[in-house]
N, C-alpha and C. Protein backbone atom coordinates (compact mmCIF):
# COMPACT_ATOMS: atom_id res chain seq x y z
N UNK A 1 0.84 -1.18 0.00
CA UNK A 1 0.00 0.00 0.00
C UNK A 1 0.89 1.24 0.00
N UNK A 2 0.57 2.09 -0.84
CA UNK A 2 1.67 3.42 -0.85
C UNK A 2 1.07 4.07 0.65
N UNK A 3 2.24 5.08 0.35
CA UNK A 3 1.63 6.32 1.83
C UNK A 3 1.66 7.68 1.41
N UNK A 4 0.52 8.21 2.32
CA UNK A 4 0.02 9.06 1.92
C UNK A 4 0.16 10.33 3.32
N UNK A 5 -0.23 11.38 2.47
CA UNK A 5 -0.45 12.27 4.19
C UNK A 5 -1.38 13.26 3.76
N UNK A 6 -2.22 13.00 4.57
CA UNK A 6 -3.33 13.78 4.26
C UNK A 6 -3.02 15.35 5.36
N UNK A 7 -3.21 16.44 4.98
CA UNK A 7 -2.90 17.98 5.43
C UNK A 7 -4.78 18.11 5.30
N UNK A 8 -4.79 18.74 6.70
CA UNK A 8 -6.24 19.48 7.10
C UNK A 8 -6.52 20.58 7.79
N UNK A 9 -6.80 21.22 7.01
CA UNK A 9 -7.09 22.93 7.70
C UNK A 9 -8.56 22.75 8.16
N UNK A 10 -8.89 22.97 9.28
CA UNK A 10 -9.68 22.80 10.51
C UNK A 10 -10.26 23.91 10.77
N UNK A 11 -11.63 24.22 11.08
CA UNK A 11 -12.14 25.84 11.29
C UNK A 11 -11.25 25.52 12.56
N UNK A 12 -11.06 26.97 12.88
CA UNK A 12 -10.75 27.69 14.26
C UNK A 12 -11.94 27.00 15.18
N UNK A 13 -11.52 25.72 16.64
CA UNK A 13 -12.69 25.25 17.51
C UNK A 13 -11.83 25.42 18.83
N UNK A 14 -12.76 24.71 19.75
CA UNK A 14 -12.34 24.72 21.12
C UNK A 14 -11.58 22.95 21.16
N UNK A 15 -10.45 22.94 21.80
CA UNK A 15 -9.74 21.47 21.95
C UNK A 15 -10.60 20.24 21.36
N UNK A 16 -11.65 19.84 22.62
CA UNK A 16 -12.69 18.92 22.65
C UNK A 16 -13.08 18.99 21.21
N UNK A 17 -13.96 19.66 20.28
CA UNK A 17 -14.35 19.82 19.57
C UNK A 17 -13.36 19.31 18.01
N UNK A 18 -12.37 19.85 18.47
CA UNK A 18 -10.88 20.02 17.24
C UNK A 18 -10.70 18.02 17.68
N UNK A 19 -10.49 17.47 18.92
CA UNK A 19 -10.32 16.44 18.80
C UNK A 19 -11.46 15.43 18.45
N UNK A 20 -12.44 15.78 18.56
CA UNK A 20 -13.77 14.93 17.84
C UNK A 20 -13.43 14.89 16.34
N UNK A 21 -13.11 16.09 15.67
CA UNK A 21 -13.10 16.03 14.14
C UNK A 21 -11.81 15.04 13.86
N UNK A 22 -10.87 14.72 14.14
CA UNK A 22 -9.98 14.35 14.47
C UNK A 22 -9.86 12.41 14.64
N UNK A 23 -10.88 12.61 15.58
CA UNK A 23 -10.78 11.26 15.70
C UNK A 23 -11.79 10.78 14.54
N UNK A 24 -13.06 11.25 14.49
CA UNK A 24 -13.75 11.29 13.04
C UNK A 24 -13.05 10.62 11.95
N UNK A 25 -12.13 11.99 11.59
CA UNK A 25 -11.38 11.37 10.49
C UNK A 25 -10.22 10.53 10.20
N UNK A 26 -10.21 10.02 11.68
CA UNK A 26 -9.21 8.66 12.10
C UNK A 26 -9.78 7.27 11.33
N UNK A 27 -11.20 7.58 12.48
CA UNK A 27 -12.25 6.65 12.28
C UNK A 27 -12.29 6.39 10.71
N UNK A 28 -12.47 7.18 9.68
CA UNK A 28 -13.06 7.26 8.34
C UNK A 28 -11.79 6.37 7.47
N UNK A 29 -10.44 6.86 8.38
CA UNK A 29 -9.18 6.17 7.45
C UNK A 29 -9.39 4.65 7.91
N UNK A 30 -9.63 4.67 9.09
CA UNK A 30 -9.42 2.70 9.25
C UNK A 30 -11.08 1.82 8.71
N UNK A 31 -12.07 2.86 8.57
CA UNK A 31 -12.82 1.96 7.85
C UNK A 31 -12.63 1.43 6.30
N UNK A 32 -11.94 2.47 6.02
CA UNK A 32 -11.90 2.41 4.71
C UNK A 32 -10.22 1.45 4.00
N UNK A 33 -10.16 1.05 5.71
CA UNK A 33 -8.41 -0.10 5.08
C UNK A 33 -7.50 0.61 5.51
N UNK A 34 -7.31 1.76 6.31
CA UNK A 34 -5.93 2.44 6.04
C UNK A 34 -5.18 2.22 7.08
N UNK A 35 -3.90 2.06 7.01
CA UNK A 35 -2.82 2.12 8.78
C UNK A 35 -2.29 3.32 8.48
N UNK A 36 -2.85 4.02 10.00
CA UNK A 36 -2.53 5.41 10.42
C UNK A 36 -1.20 5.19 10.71
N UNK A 37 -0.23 5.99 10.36
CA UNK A 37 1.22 5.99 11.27
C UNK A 37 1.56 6.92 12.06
N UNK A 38 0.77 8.01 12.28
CA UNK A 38 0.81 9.25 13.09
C UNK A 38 0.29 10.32 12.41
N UNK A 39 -0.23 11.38 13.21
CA UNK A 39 -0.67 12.62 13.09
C UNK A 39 0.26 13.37 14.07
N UNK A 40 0.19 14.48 13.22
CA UNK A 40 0.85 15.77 13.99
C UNK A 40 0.06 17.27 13.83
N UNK A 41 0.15 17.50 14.99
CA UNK A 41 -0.57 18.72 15.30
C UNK A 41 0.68 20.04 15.04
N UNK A 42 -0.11 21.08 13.91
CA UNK A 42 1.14 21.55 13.14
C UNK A 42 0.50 23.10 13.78
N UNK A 43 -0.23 23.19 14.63
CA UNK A 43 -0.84 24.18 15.17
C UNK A 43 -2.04 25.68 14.53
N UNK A 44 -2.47 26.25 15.50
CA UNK A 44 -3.67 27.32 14.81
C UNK A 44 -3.12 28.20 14.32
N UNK A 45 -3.47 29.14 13.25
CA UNK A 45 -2.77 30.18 12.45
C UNK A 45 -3.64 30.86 12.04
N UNK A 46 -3.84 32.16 11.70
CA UNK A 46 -4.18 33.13 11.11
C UNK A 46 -4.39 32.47 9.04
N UNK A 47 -5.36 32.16 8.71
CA UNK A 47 -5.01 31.33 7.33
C UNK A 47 -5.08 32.69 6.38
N UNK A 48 -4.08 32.31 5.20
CA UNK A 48 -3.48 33.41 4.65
C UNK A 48 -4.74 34.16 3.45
N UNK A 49 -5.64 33.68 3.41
CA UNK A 49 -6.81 34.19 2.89
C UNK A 49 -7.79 33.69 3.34
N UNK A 50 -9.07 34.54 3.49
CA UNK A 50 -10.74 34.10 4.23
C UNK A 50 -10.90 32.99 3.20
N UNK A 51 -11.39 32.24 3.69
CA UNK A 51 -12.29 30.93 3.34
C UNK A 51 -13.38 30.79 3.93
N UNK A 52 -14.59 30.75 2.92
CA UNK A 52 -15.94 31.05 2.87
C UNK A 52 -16.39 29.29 2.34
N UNK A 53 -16.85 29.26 3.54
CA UNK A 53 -17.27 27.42 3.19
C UNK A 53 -18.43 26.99 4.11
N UNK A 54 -19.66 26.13 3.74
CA UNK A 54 -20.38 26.00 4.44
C UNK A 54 -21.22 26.92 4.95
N UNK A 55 -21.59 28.41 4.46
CA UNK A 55 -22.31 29.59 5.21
C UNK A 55 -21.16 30.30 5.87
N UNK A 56 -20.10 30.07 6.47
CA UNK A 56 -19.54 30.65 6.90
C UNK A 56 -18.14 31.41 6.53
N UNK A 57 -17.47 32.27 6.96
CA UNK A 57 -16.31 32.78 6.49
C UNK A 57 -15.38 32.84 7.66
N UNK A 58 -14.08 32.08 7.43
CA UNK A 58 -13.12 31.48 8.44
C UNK A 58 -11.43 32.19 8.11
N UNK A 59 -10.99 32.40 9.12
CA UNK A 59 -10.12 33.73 8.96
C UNK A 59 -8.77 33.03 9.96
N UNK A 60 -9.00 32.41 10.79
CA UNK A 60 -8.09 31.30 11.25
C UNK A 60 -8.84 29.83 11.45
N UNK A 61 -7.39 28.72 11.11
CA UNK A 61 -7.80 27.30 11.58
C UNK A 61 -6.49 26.77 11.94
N UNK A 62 -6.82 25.87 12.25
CA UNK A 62 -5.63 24.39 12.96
C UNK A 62 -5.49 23.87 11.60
N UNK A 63 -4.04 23.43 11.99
CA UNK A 63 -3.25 23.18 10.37
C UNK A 63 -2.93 21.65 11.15
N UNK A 64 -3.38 20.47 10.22
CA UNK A 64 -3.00 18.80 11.18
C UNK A 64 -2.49 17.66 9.77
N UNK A 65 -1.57 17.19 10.18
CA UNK A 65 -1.05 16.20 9.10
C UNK A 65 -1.02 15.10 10.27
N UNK A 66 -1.77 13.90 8.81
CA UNK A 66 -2.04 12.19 8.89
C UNK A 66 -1.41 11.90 8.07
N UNK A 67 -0.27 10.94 8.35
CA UNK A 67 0.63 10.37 7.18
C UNK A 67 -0.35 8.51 7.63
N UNK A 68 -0.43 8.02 6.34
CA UNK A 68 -0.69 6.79 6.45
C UNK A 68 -0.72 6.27 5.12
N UNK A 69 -0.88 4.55 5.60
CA UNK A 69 -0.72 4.06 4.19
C UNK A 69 -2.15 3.51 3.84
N UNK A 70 -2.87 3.91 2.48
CA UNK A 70 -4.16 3.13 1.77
C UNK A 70 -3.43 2.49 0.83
N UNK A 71 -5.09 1.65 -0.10
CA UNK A 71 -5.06 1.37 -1.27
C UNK A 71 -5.69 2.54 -2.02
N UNK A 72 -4.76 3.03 -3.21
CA UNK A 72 -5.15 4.15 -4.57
C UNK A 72 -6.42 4.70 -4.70
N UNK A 73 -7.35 3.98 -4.13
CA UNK A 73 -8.95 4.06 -4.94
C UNK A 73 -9.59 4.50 -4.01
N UNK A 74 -8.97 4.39 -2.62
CA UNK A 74 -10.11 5.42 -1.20
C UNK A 74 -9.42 6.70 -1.53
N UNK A 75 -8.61 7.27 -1.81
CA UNK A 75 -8.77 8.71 -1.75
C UNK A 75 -9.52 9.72 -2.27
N UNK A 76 -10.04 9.19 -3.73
CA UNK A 76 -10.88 10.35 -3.57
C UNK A 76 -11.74 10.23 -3.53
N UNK A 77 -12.09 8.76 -2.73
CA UNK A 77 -13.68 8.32 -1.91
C UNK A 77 -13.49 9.37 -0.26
N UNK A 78 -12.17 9.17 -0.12
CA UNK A 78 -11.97 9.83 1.47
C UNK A 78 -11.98 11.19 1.14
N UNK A 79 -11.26 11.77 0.09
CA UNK A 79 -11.49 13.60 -0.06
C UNK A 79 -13.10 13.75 -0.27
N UNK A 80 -13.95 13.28 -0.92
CA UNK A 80 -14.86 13.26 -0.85
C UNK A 80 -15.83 13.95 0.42
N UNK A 81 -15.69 12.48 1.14
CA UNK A 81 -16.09 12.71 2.30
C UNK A 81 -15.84 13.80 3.28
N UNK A 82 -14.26 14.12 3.08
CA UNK A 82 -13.95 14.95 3.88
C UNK A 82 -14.28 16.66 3.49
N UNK A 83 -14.67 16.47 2.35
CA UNK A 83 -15.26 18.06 1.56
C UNK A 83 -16.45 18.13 2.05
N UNK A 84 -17.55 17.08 3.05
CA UNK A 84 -18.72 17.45 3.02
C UNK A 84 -18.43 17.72 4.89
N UNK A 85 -17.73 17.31 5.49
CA UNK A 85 -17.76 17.67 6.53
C UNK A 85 -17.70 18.86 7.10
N UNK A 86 -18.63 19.74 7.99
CA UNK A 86 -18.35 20.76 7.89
C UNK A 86 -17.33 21.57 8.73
N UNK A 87 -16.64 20.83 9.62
CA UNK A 87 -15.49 21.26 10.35
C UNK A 87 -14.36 21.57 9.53
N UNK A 88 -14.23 20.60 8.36
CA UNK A 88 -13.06 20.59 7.64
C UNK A 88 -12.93 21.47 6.58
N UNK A 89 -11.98 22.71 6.21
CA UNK A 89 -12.06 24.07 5.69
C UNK A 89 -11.03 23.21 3.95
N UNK A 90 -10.18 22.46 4.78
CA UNK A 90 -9.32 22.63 3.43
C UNK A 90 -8.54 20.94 3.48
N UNK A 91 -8.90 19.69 2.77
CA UNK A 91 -8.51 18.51 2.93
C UNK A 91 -7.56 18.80 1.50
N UNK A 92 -6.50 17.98 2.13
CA UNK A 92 -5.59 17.56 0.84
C UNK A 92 -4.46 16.17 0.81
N UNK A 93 -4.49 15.58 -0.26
CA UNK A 93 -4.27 14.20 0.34
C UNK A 93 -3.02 14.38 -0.98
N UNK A 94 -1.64 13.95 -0.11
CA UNK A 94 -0.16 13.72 -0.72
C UNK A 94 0.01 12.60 -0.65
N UNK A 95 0.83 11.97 -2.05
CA UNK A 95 1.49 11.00 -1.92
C UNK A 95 2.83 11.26 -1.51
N UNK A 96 3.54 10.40 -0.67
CA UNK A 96 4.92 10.18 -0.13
C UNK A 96 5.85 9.64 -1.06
N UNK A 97 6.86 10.31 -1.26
CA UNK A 97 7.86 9.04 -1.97
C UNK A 97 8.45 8.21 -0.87
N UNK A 98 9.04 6.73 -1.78
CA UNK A 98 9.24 5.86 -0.93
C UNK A 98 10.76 6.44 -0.77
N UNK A 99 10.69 6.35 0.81
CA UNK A 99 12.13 6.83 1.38
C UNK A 99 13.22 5.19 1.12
N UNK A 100 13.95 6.07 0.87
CA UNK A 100 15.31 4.95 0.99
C UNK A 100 16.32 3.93 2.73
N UNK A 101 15.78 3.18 2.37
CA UNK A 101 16.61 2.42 3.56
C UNK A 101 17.69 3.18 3.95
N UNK A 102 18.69 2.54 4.84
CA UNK A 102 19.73 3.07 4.99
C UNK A 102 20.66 2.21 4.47
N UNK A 103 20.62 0.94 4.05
CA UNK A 103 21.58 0.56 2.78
C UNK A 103 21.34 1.09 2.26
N UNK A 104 20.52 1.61 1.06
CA UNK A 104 20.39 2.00 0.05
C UNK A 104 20.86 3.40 0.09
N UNK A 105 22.05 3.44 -1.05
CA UNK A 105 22.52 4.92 -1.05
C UNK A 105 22.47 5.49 -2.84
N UNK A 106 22.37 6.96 -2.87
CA UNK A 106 22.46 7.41 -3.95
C UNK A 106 24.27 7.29 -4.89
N UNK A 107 24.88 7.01 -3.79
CA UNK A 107 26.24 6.88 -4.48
C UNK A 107 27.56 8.36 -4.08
N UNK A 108 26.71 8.93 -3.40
CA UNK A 108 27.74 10.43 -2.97
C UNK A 108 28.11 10.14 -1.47
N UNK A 109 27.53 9.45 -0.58
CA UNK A 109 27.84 9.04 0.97
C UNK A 109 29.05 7.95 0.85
N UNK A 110 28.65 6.60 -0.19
CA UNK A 110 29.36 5.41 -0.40
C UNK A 110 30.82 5.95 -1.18
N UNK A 111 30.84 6.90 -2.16
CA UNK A 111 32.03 7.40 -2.40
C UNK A 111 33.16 8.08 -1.60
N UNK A 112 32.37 9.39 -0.66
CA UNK A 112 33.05 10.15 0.34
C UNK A 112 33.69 8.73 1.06
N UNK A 113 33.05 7.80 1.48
CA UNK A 113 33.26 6.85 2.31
C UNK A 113 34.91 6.13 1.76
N UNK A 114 34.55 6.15 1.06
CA UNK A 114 35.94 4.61 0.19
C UNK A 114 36.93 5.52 -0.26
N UNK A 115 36.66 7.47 -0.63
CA UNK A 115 37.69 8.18 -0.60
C UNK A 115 38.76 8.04 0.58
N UNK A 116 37.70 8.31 1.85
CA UNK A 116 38.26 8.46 3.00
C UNK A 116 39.43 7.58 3.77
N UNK A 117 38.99 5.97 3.24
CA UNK A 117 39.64 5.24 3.68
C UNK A 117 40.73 4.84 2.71
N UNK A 118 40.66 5.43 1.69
CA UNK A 118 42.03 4.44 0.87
C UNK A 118 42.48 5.88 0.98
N UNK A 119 43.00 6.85 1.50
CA UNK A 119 43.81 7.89 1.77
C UNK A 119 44.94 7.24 2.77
């Protein structure tokens, strides 16, 4: 399953509230197959233009990244969903590139390396 990280701009709420939406859209990733690997709380901000969504017009929100791994075909069953919710101002779902082991080198670490020692 690739990985993904989904970024969510959050109206401006009170804790309780911010963590209901939250777990919500926890809930929505593991029905739909996904292993969460963490969220991070990237904190509230002033958002750099009004966003008018749902009746309302929102001028700060909580900025939150979910990195996890699905299968290809829930995301834009899950953006979906997450466009109708009305807590959620701004869903956006990234793919990750696959990071490299730590054997695995591009060839500039393994060179410095074998310079170093046949000196």
């Amino acid at each position: 399953m690739p990985r993904y990280e989904l970024c969510l701009v959050l109206k401006a709420m009170q804790r309780p509230e911010t963590a209901a939406v939250l777990r919500r859209t926890v809930e929505t990733l593991f029905e739909r197959g996904a292993v969460v690997r963490g969220l991070e709380n990237l904190g509230e901000r002033r958002l750099p233009y009004k966003i008018s969504k749902h009746d309302s017009r929102h001028t700060h929100g909580g900025y939150f990244s979910i990195d996890f791994h699905a299968s290809p075909n829930i995301v834009s069953e899950l953006l979906n969903h997450l466009e109708r919710d009305i807590d959620v101002l701004r869903p956006t779902v990234l793919k990750k590139d696959i990071e490299l082991s730590r054997g695995q080198c591009c060839g500039t670490q393994a060179e410095k390396a074998k310079s170093a020692t046949s000196r």
